[in-house]
C-alpha atoms as a PDB file:
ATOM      1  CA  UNK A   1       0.000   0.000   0.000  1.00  0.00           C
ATOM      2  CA  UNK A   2       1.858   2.520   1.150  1.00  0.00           C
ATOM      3  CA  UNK A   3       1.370   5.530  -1.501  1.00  0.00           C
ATOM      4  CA  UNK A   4      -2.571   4.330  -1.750  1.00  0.00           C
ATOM      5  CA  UNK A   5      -5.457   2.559   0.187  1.00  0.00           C
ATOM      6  CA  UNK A   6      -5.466  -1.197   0.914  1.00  0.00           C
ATOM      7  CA  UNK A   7      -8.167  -2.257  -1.521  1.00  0.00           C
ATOM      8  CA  UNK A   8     -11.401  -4.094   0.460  1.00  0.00           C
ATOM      9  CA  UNK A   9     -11.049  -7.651  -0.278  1.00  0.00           C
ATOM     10  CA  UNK A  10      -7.757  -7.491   0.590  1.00  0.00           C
ATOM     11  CA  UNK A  11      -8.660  -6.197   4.521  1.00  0.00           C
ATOM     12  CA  UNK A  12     -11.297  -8.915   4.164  1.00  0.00           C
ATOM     13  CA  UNK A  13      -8.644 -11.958   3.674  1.00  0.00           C
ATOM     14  CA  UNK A  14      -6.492 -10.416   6.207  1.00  0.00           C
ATOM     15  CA  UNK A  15      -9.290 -10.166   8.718  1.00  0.00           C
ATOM     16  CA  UNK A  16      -9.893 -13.519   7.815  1.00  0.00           C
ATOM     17  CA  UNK A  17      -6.740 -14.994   8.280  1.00  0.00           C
ATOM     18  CA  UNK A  18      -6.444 -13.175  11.871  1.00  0.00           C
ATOM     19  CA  UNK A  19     -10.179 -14.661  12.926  1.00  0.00           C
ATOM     20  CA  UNK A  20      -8.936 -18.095  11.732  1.00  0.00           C
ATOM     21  CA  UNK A  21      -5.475 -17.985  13.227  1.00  0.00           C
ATOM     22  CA  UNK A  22      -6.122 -19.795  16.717  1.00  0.00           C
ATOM     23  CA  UNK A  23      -3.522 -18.109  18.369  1.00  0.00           C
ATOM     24  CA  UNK A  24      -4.310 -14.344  17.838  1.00  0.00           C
ATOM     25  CA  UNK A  25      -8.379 -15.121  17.703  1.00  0.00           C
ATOM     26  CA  UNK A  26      -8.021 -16.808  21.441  1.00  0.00           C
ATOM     27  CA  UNK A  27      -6.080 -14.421  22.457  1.00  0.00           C
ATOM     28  CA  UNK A  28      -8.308 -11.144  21.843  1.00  0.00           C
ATOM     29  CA  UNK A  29     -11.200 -13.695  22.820  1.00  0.00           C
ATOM     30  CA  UNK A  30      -9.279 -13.962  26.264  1.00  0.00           C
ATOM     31  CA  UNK A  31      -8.590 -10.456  26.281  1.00  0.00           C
ATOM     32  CA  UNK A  32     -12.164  -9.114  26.184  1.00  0.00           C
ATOM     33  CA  UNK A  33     -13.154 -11.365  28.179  1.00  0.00           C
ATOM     34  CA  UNK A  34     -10.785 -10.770  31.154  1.00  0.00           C
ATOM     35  CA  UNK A  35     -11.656  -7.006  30.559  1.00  0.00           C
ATOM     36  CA  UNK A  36     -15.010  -7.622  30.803  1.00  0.00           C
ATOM     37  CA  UNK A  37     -14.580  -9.186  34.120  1.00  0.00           C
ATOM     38  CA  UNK A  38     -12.488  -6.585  35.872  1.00  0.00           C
ATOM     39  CA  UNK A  39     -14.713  -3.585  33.865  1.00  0.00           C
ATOM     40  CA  UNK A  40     -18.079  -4.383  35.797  1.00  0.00           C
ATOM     41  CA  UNK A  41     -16.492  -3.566  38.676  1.00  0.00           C
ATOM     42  CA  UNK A  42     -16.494   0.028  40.158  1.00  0.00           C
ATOM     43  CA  UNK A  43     -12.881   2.118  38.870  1.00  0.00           C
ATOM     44  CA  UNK A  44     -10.422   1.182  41.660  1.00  0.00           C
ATOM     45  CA  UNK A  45      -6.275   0.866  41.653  1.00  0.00           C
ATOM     46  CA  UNK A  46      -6.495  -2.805  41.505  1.00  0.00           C
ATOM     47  CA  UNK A  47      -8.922  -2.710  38.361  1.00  0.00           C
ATOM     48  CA  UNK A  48      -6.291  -0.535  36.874  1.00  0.00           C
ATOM     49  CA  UNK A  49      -3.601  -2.660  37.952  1.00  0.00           C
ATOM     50  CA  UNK A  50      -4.652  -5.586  36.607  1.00  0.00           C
ATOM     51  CA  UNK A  51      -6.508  -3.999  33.079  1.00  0.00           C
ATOM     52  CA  UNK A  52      -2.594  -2.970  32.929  1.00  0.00           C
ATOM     53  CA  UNK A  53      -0.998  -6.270  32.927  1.00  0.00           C
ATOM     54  CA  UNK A  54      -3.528  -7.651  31.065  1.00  0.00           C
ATOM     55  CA  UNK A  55      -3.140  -5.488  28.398  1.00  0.00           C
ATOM     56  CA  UNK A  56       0.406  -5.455  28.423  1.00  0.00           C
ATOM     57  CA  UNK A  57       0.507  -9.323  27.939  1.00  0.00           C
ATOM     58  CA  UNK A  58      -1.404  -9.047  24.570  1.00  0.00           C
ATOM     59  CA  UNK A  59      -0.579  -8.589  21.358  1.00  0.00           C
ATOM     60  CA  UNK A  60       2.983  -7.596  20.111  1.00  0.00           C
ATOM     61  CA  UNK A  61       4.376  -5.711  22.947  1.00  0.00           C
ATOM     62  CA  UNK A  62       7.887  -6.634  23.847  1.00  0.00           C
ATOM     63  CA  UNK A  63       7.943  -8.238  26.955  1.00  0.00           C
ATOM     64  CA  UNK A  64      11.977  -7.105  27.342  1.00  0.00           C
ATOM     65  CA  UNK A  65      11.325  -3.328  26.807  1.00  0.00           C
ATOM     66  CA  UNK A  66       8.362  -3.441  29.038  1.00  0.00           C
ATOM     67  CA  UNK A  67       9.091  -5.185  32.006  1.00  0.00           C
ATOM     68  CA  UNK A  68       7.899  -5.637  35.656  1.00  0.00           C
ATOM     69  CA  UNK A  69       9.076  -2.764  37.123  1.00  0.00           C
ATOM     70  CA  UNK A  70       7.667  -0.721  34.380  1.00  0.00           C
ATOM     71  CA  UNK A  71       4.457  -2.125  34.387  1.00  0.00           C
ATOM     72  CA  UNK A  72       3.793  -1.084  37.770  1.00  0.00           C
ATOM     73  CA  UNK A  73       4.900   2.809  37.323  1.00  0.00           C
ATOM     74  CA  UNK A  74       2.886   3.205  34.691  1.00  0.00           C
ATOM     75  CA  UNK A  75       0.042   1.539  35.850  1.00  0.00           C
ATOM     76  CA  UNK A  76       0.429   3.712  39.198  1.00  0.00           C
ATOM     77  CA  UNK A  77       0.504   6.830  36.946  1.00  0.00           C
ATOM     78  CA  UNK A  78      -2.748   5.849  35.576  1.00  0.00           C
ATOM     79  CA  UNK A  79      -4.103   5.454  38.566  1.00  0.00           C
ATOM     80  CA  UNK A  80      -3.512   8.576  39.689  1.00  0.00           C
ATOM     81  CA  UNK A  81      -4.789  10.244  36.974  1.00  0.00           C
ATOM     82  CA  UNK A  82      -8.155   7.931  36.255  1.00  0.00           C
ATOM     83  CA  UNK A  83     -10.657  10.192  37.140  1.00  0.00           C
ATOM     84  CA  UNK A  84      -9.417  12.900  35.088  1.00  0.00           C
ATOM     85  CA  UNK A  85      -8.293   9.642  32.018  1.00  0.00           C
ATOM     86  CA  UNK A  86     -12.458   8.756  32.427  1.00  0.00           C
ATOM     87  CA  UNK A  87     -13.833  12.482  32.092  1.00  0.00           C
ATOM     88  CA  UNK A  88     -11.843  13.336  28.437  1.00  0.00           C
ATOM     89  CA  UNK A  89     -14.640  12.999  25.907  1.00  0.00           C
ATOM     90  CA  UNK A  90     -13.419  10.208  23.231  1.00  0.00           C
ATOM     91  CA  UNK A  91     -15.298  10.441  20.161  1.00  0.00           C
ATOM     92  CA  UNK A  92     -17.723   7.723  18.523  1.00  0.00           C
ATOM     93  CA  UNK A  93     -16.202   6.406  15.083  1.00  0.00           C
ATOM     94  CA  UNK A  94     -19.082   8.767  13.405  1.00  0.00           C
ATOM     95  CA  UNK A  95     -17.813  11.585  14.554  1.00  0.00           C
ATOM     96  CA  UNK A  96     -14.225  11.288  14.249  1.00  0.00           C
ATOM     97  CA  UNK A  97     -14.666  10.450  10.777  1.00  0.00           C
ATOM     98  CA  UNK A  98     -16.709  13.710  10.637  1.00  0.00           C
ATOM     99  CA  UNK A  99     -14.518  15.818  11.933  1.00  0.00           C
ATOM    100  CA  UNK A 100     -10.750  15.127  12.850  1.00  0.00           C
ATOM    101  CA  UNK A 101     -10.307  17.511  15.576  1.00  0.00           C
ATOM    102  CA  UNK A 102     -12.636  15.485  17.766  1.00  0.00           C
ATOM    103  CA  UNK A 103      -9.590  12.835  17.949  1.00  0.00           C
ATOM    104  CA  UNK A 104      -7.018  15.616  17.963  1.00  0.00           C
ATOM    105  CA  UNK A 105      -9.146  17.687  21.269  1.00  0.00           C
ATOM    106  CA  UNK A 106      -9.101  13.893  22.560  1.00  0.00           C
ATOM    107  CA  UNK A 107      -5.326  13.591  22.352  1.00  0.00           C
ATOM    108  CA  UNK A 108      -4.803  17.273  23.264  1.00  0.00           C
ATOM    109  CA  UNK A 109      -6.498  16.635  26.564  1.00  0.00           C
ATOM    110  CA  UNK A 110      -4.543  13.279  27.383  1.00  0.00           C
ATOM    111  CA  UNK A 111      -0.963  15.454  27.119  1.00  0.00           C
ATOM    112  CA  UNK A 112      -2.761  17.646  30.004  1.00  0.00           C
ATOM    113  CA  UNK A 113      -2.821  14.469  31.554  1.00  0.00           C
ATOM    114  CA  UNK A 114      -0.117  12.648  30.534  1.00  0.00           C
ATOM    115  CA  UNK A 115       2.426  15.128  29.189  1.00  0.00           C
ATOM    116  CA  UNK A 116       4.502  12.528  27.598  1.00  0.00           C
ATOM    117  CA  UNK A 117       3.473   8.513  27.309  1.00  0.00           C
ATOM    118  CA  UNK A 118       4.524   7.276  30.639  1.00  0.00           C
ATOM    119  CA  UNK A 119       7.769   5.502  30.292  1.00  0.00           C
ATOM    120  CA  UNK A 120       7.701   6.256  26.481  1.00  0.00           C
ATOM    121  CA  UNK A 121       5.516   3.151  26.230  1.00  0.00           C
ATOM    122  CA  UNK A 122       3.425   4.986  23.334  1.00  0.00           C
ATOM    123  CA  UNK A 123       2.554   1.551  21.877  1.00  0.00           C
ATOM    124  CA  UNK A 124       1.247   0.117  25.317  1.00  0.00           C
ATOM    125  CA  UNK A 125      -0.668   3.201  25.769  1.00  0.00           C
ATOM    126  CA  UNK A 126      -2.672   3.360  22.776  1.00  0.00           C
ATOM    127  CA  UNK A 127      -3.416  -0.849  23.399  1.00  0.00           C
ATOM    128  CA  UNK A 128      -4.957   0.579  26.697  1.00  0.00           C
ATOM    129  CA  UNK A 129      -6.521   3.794  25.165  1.00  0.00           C
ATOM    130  CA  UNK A 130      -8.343   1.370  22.661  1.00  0.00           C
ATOM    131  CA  UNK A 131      -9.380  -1.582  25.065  1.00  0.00           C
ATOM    132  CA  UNK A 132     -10.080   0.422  28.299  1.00  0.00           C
ATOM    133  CA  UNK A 133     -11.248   3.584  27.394  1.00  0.00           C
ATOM    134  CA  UNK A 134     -12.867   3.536  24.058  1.00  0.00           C
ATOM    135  CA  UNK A 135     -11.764   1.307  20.952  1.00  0.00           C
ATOM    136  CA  UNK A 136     -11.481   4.375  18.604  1.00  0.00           C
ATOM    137  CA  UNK A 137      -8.304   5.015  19.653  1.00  0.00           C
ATOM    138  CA  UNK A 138      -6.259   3.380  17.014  1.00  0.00           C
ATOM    139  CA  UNK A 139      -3.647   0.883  18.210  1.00  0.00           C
ATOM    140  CA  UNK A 140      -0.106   2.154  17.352  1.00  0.00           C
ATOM    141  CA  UNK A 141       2.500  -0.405  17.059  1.00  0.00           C
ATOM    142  CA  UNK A 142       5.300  -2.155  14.862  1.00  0.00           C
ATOM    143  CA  UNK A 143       3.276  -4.098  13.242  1.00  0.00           C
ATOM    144  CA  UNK A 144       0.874  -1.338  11.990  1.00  0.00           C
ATOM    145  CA  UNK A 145       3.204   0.473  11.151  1.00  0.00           C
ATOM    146  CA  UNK A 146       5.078  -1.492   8.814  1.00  0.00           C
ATOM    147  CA  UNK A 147       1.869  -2.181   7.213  1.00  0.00           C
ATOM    148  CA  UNK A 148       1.514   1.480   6.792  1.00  0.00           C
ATOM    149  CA  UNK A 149       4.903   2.290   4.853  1.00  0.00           C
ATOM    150  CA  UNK A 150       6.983   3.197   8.249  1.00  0.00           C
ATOM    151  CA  UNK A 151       9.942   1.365   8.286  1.00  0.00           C
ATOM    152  CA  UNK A 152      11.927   3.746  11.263  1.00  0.00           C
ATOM    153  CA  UNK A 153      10.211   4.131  14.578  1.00  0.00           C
ATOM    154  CA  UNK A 154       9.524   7.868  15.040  1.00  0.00           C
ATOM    155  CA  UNK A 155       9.483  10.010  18.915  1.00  0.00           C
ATOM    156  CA  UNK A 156       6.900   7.818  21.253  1.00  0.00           C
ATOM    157  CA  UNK A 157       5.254  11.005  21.656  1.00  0.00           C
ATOM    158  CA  UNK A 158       1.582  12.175  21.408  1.00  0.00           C
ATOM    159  CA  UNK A 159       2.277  14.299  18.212  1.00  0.00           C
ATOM    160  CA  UNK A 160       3.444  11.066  16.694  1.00  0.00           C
ATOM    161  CA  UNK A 161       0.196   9.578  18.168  1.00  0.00           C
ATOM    162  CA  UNK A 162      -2.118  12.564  16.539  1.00  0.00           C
ATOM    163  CA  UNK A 163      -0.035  12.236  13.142  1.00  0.00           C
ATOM    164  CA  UNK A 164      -0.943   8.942  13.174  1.00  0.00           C
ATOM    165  CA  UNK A 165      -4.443   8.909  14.342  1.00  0.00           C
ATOM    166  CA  UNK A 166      -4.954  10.812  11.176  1.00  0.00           C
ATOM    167  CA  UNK A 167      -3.193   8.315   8.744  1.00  0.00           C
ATOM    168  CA  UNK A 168      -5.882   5.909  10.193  1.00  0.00           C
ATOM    169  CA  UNK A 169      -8.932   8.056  10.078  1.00  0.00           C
ATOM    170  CA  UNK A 170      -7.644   8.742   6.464  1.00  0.00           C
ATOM    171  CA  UNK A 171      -7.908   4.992   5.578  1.00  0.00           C
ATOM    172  CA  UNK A 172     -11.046   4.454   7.258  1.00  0.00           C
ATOM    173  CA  UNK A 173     -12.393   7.605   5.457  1.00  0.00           C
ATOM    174  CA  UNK A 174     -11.855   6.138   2.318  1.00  0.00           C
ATOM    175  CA  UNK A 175     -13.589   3.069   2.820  1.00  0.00           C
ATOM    176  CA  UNK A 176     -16.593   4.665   4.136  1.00  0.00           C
ATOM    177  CA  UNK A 177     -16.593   7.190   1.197  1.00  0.00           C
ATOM    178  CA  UNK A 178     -15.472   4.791  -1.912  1.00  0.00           C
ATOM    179  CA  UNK A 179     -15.890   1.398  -0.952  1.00  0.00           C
ATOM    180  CA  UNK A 180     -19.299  -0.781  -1.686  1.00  0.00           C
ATOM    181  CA  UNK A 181     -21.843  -0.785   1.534  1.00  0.00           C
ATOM    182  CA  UNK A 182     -20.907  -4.596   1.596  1.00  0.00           C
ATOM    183  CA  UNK A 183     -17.398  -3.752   2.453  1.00  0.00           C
ATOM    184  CA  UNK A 184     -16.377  -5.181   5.768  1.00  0.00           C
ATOM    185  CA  UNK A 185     -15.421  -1.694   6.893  1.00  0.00           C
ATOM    186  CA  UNK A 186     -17.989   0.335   4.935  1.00  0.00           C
ATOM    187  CA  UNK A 187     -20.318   2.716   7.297  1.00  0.00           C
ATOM    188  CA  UNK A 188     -19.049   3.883   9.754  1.00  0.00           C
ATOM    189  CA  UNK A 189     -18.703   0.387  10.770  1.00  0.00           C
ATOM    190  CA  UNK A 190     -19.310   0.099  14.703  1.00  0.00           C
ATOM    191  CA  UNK A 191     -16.207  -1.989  14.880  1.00  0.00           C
ATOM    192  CA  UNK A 192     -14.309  -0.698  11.988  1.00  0.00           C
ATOM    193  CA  UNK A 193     -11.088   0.332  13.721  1.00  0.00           C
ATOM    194  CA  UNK A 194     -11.034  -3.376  15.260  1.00  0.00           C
ATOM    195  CA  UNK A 195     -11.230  -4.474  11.439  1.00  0.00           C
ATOM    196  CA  UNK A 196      -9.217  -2.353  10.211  1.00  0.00           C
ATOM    197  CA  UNK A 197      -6.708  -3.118  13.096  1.00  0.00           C
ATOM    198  CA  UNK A 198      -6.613  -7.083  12.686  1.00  0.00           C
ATOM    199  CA  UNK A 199      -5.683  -6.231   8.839  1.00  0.00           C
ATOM    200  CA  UNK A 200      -2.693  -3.621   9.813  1.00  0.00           C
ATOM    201  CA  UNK A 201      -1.683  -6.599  12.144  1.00  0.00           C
ATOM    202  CA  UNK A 202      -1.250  -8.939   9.384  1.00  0.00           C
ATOM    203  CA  UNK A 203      -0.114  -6.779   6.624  1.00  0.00           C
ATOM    204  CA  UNK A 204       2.253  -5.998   8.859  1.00  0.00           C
ATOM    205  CA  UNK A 205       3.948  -9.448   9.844  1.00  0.00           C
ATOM    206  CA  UNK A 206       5.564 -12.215   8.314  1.00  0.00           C
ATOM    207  CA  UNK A 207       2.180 -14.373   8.436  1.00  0.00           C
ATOM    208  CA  UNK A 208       1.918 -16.837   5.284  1.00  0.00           C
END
């Protein structure tokens, strides 16, 4: 892709290849289903704890950069600061597609927070952005990247994040605007960033 948009059927097989890989449909199956559990109960330092290491065990993040130790400072930073993490207004997938600066005022308001990702762990923090506060904050990581044309990692910062949270809403435009209705991502799409997501995820890798 990188110069253009991925075409539709092409998200579709990749979607389908992540739903039918065992390993990586279990896992996200496990995921939301832990969440689940620890979400119905009322916002306390333990549910954050433990949303923290359960996110952190997911997916692609490097167990050797992310560590113990760093687990638990970051989760205690967003424990201090959940009240204020649960108050910023995250938009729908409607209106972010309508308007970008909904996700940009989003972001804006978690540096006010969080002036820099805590412990530069940018990638962790948009995996618990989309799982634990609302899924249309797109997941940034190597994988997606790649996918997306960016070989070097830029700053772990939040302008990175915003940059990129526009690259995304630019893709998922364009299906919503060009694409058939039957397009898996065609809509707005309640769970289009998921879609598009699992796709990223596999365009991304080394998966046969």
């Amino acid at each position: 892709m990188p110069n253009g948009h991925f075409a539709c059927d092409k998200i579709a097989h990749a979607v389908m290849k992540y739903d039918n890989n065992p390993s990586y449909h279990n896992d996200e199956v496990a995921l939301q289903s832990a969440l689940a559990t620890t979400q119905a109960s009322p916002p306390s330092r333990t549910r954050v704890f433990a949303e923290v290491f359960l996110v952190a065990e997911w997916g692609s993040i490097p167990t050797k950069g992310f560590g113990f130790d760093r687990r638990i400072h970051v989760a205690g930073v967003i424990a201090d600061n959940w009240d204020r993490l649960n108050e910023t207004r995250v938009p729908c997938l409607a209106d972010w597609l309508n308007s970008s600066q909904t996700m940009c005022d989003a972001i804006n308001a978690l540096v006010r927070i969080f002036p820099a990702p805590p412990c530069g762990q940018l990638s962790f923090m948009s995996k618990f952005l989309h799982w634990c506060r609302r899924d249309t904050f797109p997941i940034w990581d190597s994988r997606a990247r790649r996918a997306l044309g960016q070989q070097a990692e830029p700053p772990r910062t939040w302008d990175t994040y915003n940059c990129w949270s526009e690259r995304i809403r630019a893709e998922l435009a364009h299906h919503q605007n060009h694409l058939p209705a039957e397009c898996c991502v065609a809509g707005p799409h309640p769970d289009g960033i998921r879609i598009l997501d699992k796709a990223l995820f596999i365009f991304g890798g080394n998966d046969p």
